[in-house]
C-alpha atoms as a PDB file:
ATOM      1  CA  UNK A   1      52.245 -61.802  13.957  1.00  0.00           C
ATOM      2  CA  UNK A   2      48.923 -61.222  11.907  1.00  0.00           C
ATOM      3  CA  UNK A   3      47.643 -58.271  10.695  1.00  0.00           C
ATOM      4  CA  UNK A   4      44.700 -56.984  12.567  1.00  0.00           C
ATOM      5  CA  UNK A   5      41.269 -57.768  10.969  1.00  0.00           C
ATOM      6  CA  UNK A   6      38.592 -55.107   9.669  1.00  0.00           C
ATOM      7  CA  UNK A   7      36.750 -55.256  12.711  1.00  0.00           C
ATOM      8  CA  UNK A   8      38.976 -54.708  14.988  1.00  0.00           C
ATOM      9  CA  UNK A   9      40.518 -51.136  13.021  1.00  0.00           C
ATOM     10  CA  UNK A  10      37.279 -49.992  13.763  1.00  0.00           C
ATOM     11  CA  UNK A  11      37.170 -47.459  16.302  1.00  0.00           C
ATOM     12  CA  UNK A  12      34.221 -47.074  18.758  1.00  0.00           C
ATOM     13  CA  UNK A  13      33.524 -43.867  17.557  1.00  0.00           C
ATOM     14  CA  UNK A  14      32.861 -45.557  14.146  1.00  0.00           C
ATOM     15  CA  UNK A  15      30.043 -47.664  16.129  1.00  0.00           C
ATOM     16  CA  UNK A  16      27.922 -44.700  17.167  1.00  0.00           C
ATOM     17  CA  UNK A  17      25.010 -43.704  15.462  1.00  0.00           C
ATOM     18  CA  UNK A  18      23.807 -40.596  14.941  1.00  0.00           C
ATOM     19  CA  UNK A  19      20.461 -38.970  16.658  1.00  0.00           C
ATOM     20  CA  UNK A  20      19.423 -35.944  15.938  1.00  0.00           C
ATOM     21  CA  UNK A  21      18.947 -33.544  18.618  1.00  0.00           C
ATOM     22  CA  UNK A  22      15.692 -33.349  20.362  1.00  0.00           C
ATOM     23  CA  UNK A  23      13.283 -30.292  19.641  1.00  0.00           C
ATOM     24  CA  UNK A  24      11.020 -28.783  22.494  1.00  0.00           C
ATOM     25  CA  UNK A  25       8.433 -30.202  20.930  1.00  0.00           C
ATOM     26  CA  UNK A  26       9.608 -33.583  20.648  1.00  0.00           C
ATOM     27  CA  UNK A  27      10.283 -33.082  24.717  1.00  0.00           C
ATOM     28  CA  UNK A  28       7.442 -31.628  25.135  1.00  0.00           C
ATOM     29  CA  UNK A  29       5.433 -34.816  23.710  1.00  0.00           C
ATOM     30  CA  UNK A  30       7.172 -36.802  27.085  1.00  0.00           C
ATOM     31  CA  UNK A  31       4.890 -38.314  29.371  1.00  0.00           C
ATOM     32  CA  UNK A  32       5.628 -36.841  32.869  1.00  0.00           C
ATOM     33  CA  UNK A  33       4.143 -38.660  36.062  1.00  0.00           C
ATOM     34  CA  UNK A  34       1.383 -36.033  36.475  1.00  0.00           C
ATOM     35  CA  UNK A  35       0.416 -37.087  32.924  1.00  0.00           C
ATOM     36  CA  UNK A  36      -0.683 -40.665  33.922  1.00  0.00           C
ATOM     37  CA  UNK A  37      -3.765 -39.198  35.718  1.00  0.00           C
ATOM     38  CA  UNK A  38      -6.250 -37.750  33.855  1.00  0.00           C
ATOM     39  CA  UNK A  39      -6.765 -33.741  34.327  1.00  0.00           C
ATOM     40  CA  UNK A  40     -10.295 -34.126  35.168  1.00  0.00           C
ATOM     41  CA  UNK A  41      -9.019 -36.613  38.620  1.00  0.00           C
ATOM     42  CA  UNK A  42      -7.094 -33.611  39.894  1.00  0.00           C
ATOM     43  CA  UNK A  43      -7.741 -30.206  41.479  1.00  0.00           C
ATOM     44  CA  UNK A  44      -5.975 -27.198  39.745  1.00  0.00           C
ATOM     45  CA  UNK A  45      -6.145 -24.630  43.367  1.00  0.00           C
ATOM     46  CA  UNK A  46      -3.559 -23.767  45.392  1.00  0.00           C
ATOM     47  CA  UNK A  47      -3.492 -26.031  48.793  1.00  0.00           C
ATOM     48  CA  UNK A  48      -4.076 -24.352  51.570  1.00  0.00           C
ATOM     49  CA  UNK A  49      -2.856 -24.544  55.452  1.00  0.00           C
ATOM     50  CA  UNK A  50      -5.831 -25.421  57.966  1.00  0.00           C
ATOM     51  CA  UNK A  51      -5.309 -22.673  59.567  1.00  0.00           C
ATOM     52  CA  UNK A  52      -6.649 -20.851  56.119  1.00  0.00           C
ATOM     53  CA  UNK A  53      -9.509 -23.460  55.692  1.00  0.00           C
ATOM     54  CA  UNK A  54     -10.822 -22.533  58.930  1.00  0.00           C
ATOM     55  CA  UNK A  55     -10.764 -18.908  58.828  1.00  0.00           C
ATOM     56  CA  UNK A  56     -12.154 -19.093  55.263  1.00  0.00           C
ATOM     57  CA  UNK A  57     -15.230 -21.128  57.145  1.00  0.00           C
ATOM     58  CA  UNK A  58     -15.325 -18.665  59.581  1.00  0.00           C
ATOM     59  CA  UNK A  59     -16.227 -16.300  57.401  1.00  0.00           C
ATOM     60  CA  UNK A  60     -18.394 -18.493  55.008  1.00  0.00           C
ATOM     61  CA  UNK A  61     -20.619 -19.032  57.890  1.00  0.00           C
ATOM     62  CA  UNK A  62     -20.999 -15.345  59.462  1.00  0.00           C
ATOM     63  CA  UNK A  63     -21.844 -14.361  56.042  1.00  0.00           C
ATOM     64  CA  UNK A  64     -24.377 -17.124  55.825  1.00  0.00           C
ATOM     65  CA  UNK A  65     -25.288 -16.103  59.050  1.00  0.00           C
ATOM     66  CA  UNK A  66     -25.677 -12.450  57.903  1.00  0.00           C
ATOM     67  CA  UNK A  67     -27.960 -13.364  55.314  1.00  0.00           C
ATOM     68  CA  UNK A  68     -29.960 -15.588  57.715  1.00  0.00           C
ATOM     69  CA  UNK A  69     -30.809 -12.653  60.097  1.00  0.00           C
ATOM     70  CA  UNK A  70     -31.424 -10.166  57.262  1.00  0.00           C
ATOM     71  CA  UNK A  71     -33.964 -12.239  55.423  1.00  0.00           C
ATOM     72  CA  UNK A  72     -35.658 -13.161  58.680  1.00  0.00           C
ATOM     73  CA  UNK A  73     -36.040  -9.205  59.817  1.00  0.00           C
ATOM     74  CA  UNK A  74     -37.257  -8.456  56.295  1.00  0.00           C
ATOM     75  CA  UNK A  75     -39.537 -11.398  56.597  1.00  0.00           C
ATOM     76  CA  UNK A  76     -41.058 -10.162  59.619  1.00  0.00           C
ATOM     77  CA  UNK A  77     -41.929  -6.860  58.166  1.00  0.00           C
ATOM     78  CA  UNK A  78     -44.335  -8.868  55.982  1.00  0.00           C
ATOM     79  CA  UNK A  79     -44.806 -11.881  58.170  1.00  0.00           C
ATOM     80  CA  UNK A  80     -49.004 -10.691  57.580  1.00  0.00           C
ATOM     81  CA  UNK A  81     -49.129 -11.518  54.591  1.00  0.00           C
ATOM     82  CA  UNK A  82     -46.952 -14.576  54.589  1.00  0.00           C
ATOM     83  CA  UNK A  83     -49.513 -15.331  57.392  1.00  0.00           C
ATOM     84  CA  UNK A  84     -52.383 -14.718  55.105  1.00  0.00           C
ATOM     85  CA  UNK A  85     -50.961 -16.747  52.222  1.00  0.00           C
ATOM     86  CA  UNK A  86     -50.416 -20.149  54.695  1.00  0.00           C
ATOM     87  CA  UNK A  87     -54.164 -19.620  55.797  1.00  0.00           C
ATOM     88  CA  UNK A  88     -55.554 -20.042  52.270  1.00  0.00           C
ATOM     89  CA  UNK A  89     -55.393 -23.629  52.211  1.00  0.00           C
ATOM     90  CA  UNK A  90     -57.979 -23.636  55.449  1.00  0.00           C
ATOM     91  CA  UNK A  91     -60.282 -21.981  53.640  1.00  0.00           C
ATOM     92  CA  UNK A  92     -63.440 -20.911  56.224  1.00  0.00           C
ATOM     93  CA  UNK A  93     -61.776 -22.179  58.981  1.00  0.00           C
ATOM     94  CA  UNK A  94     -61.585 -19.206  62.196  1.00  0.00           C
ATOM     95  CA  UNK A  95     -58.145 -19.305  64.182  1.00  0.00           C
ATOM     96  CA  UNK A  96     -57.969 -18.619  67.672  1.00  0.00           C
ATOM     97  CA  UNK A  97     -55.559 -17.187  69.698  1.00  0.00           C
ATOM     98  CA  UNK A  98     -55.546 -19.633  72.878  1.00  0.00           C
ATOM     99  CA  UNK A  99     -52.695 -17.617  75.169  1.00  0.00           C
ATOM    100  CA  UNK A 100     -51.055 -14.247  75.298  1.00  0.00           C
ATOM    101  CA  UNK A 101     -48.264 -13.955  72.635  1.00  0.00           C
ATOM    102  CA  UNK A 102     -49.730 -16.936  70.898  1.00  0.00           C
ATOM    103  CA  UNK A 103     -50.006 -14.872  67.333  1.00  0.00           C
ATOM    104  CA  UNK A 104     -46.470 -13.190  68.033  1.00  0.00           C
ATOM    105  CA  UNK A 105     -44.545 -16.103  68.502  1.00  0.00           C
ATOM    106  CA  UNK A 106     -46.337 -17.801  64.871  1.00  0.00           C
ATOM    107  CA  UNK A 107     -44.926 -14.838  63.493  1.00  0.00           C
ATOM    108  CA  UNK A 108     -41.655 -15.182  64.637  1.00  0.00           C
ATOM    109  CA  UNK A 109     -41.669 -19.024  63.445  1.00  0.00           C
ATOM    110  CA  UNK A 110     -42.969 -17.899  59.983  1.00  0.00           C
ATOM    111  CA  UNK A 111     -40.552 -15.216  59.469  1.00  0.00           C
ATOM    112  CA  UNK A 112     -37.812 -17.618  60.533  1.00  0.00           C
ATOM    113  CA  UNK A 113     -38.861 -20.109  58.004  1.00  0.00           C
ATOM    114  CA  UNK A 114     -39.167 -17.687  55.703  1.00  0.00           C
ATOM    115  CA  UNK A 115     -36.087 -16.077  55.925  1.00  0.00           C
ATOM    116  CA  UNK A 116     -34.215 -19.396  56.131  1.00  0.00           C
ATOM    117  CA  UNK A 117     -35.671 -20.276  52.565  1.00  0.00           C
ATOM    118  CA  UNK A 118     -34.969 -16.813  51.254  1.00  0.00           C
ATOM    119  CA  UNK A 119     -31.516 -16.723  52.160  1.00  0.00           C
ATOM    120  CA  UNK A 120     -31.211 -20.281  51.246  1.00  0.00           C
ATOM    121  CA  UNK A 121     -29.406 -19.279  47.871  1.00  0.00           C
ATOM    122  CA  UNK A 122     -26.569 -17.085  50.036  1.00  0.00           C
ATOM    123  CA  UNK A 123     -26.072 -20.516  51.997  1.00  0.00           C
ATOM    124  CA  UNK A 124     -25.342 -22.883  49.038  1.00  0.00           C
ATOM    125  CA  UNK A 125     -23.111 -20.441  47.403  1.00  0.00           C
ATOM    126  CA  UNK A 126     -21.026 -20.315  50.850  1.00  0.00           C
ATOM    127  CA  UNK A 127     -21.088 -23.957  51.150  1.00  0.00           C
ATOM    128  CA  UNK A 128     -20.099 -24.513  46.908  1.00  0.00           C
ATOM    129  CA  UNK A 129     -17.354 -21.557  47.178  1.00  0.00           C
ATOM    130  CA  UNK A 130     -16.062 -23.382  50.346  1.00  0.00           C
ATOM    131  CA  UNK A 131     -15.477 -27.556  48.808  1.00  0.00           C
ATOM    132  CA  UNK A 132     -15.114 -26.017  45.445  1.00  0.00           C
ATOM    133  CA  UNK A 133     -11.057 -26.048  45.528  1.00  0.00           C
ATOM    134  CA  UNK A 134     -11.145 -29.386  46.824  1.00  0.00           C
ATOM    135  CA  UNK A 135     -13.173 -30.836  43.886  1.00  0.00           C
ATOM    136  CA  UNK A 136     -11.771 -32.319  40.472  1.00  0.00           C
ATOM    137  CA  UNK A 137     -12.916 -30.862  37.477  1.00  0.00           C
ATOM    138  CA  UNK A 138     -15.104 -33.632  36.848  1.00  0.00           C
ATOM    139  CA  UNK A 139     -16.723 -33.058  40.155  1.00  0.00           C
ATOM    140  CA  UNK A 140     -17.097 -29.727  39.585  1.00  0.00           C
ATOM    141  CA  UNK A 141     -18.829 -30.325  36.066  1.00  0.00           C
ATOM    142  CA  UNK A 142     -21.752 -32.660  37.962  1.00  0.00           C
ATOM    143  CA  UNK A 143     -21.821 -29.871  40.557  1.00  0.00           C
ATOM    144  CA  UNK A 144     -24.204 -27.221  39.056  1.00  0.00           C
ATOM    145  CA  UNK A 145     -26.838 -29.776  37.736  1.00  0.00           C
ATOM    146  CA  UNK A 146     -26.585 -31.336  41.094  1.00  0.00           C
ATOM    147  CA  UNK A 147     -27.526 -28.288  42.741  1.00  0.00           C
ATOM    148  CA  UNK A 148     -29.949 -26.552  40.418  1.00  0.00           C
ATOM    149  CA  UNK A 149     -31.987 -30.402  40.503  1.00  0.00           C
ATOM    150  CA  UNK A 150     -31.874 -29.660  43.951  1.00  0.00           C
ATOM    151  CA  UNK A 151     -32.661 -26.092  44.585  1.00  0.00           C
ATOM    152  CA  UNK A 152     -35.790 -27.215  41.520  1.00  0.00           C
ATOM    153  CA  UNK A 153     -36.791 -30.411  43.483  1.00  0.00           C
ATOM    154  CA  UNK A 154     -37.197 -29.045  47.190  1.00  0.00           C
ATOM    155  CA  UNK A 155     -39.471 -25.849  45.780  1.00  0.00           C
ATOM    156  CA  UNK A 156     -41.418 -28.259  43.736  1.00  0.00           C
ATOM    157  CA  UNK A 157     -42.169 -30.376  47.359  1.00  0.00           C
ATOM    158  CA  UNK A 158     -43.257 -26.815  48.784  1.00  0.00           C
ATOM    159  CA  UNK A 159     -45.349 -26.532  45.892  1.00  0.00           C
ATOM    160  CA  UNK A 160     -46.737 -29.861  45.907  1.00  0.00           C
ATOM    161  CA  UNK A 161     -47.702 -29.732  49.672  1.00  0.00           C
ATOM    162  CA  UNK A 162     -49.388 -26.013  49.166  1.00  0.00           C
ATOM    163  CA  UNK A 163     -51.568 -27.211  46.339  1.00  0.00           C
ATOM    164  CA  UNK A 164     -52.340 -30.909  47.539  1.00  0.00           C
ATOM    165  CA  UNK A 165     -50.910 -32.067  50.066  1.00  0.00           C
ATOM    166  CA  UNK A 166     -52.308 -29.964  53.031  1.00  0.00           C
ATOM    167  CA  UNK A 167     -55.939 -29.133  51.223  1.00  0.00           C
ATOM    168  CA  UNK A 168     -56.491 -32.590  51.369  1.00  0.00           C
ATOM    169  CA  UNK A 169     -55.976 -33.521  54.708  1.00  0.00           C
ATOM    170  CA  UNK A 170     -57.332 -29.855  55.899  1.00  0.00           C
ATOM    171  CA  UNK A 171     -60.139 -31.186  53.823  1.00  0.00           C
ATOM    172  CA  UNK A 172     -60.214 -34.662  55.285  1.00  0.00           C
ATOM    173  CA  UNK A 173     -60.386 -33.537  58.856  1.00  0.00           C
ATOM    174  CA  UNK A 174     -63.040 -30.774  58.494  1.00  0.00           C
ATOM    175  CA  UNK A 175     -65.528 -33.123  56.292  1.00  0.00           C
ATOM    176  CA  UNK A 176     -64.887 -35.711  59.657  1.00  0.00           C
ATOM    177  CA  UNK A 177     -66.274 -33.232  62.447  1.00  0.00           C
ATOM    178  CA  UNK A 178     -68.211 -31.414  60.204  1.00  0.00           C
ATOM    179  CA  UNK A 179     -71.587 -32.547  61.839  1.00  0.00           C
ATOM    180  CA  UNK A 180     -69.800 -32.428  65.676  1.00  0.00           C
ATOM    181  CA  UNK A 181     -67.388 -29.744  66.123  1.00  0.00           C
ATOM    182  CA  UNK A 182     -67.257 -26.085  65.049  1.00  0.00           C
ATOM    183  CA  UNK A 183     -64.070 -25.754  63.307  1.00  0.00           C
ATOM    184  CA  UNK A 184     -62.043 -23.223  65.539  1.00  0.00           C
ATOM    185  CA  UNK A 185     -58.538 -23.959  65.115  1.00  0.00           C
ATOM    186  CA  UNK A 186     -54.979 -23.029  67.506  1.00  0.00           C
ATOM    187  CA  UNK A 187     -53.250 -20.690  65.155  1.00  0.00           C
ATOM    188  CA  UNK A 188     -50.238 -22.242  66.772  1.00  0.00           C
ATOM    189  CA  UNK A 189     -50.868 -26.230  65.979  1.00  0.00           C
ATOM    190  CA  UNK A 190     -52.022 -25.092  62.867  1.00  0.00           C
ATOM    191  CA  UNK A 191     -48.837 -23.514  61.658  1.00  0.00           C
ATOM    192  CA  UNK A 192     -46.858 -26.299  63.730  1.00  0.00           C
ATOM    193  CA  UNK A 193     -48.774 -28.599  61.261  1.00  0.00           C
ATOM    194  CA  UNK A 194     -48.315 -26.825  58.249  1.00  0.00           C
ATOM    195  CA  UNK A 195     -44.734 -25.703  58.519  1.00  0.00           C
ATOM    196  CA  UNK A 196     -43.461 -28.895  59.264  1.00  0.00           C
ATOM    197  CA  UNK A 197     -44.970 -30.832  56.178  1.00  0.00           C
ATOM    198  CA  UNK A 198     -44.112 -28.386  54.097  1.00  0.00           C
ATOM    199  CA  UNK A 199     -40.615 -28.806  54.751  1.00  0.00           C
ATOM    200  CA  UNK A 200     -40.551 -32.716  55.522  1.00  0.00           C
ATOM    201  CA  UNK A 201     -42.164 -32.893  51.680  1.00  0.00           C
ATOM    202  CA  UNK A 202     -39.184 -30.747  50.271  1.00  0.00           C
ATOM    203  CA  UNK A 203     -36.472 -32.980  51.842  1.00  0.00           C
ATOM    204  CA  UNK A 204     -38.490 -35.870  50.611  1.00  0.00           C
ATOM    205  CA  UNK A 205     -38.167 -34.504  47.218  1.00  0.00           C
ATOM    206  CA  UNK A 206     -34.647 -34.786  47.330  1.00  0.00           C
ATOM    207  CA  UNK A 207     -34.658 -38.801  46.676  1.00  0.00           C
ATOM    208  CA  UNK A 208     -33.724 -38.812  42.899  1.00  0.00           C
ATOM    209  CA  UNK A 209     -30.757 -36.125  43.605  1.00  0.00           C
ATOM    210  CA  UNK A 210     -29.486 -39.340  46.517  1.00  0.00           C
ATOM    211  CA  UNK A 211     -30.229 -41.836  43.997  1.00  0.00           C
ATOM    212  CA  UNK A 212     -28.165 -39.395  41.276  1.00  0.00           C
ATOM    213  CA  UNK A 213     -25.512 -39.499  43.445  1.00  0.00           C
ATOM    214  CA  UNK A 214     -25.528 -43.235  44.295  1.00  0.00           C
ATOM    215  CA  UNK A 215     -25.159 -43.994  40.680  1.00  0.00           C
ATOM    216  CA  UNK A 216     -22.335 -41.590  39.578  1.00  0.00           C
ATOM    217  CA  UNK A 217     -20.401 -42.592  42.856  1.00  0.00           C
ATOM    218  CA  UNK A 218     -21.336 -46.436  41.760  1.00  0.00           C
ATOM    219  CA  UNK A 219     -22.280 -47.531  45.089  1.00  0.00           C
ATOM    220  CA  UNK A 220     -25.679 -48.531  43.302  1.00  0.00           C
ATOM    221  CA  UNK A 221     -26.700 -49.361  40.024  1.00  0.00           C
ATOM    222  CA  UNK A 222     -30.216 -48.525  37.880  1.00  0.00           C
ATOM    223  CA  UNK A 223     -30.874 -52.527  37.891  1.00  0.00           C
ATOM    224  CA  UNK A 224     -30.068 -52.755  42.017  1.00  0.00           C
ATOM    225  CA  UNK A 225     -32.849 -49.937  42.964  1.00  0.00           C
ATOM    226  CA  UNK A 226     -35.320 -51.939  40.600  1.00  0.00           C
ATOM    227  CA  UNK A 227     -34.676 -54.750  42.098  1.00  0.00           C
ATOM    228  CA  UNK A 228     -35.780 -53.473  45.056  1.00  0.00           C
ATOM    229  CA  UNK A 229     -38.930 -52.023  44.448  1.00  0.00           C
ATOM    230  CA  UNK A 230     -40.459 -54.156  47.010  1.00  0.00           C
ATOM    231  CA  UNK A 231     -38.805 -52.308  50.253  1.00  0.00           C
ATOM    232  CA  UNK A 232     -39.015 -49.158  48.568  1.00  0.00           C
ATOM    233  CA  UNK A 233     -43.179 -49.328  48.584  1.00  0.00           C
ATOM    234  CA  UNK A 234     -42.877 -50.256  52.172  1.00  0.00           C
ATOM    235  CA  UNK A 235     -40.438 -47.333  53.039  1.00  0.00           C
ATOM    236  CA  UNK A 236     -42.982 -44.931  50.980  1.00  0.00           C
ATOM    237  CA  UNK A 237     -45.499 -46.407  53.623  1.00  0.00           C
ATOM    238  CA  UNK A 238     -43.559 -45.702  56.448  1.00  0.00           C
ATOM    239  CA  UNK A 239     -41.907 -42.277  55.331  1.00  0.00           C
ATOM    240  CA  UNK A 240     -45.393 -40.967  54.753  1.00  0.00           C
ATOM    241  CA  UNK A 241     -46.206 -41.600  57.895  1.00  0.00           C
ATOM    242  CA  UNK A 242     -43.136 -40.544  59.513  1.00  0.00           C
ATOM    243  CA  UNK A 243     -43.251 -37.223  57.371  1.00  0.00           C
ATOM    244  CA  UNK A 244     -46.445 -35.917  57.808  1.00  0.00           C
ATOM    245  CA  UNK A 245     -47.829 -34.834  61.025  1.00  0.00           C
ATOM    246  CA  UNK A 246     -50.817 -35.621  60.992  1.00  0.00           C
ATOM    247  CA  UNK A 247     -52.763 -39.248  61.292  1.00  0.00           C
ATOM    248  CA  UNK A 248     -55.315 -39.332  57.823  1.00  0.00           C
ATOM    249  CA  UNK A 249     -54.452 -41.985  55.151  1.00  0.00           C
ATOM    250  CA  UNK A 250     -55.256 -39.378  52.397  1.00  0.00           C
ATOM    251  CA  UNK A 251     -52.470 -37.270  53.326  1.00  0.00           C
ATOM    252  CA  UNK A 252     -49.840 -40.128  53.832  1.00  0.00           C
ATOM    253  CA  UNK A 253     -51.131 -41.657  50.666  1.00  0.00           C
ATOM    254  CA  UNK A 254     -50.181 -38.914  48.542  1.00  0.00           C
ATOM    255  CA  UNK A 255     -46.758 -38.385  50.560  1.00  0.00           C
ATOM    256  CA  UNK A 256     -45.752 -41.454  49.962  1.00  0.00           C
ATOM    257  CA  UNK A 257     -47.203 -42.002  46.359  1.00  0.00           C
ATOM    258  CA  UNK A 258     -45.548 -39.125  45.432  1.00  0.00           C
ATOM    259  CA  UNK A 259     -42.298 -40.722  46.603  1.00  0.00           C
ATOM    260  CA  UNK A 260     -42.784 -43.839  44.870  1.00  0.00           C
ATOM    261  CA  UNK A 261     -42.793 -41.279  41.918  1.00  0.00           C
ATOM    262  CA  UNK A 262     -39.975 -40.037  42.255  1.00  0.00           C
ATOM    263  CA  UNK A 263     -37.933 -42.921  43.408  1.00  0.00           C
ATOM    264  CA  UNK A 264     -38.623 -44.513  39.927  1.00  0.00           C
ATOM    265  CA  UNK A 265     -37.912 -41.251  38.206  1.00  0.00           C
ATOM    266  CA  UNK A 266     -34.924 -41.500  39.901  1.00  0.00           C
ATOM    267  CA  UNK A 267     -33.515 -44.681  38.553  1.00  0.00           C
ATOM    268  CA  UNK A 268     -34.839 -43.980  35.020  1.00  0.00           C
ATOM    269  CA  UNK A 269     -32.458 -40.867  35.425  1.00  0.00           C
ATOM    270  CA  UNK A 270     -29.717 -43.253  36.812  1.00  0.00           C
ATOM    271  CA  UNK A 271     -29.654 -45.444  33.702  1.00  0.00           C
ATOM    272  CA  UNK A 272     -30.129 -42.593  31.468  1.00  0.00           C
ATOM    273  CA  UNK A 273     -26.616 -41.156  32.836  1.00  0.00           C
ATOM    274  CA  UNK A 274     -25.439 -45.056  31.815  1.00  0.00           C
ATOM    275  CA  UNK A 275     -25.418 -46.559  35.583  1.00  0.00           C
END
């Protein structure tokens, strides 16, 4: 019988090695699941039932709707002057009243318009407080410049059909008839007229916030809406003319040179943000 060798006197025990203990901060340092994703990718609110999202739009909306009716009613109590300040633009022209009511229901139209863009602010902050939980932090970071460029890009396209857009075809179609027709004007049509491309140039306006979007979402890159500058002068062409209500070149010309504008703002903006 032979004696047993070194190794095998050697007791398991002997084998182990020793690790120290693990600190909280060592454990700490562990890469959980959650950690993979990146905290901007992932909401930090509290999940709600659908039965809570709804009654939380429920109320979003009656207090849009609030503000709605309020700003309207106050806008009516001044709908003269908003009146006055639309007719500027027409310069000498007289307005007639061509049926009973005629003036009344203008004012009614104005002061809803009017109160729809004053309370405008109380209905984006119901729609942002509503998808706000649902958005990532990243999101939420792109939000506010989002909606201030916005907000700054629709008044501008007020602004820009005020100063130019509506002199010049007001301007276009009195210098036609001068030497024909008196000018005498429907106070109706002529608010019809000047409501609507007002508001048609705001939403125009809103091209380099869609283009903004298109790039951070990468559906479409800087170099892709270049490339296509072709279609984009002939959908300047036809949005002009689609926009604006009435039929003179002058006034689709400037529409829809104005949109070429901003189009190509639009994509310089896109590869500034690296798209």
């Amino acid at each position: 019988m032979t004696a047993p060798s070194e190794l095998e006197i050697i007791s398991p025990a002997d084998l182990s090695i020793d690790v120290p203990p693990a600190s909280a901060e060592d454990l700490s340092t562990i890469a959980t699941p959650a950690d993979v994703l990146a905290d901007d990718d992932l909401p930090d609110d509290v999940e709600m039932s659908l039965f809570d999202h709804l009654e939380e739009l429920r109320q979003r909306i009656f207090y849009a709707l609030i503000a709605v009716a309020v700003s309207i009613v106050g806008c009516f109590f001044v709908v003269k002057q908003i009146v006055q300040l639309l007719e500027v633009p027409a310069g000498a022209v007289k307005f007639l009243q061509l049926a009973p009511g005629e003036y009344f229901f203008v004012s009614m139209k104005v002061a809803a318009y009017s109160g729809i863009l004053l309370a405008s602010p109380v209905i984006l902050y119901q729609i942002i407080a509503f998808v706000l939980p649902g958005l990532t932090r990243r999101e939420r970071r792109l939000l506010g410049p989002i909606v201030f460029g916005s907000s700054f890009l629709f008044v501008g396209g007020l602004a820009f059909a005020y100063v130019a857009l509506i002199p010049a075809a007001l301007n276009f179609f009195i210098a036609y008839g001068a030497d024909v027709v008196e000018q005498l004007w429907s106070i109706d049509r002529y608010f019809e007229f000047v409501l609507l491309l007002m508001f048609s140039t705001g939403l125009a306006f809103q091209i380099p916030i869609i283009q903004m979007l298109l790039g951070l979402l990468g559906i479409v890159s800087s170099r892709q809406m270049l490339s296509g500058w072709r279609y984009v002068l002939l959908g300047a062409a036809v949005l002009g003319a689609v926009l604006t209500p009435s039929t003179d070149p002058l006034t689709q010309s400037l529409l829809g040179g104005a949109v070429i504008g901003l189009y190509f703002g639009g994509v310089g903006l896109v590869k500034l943000i690296g798209k």
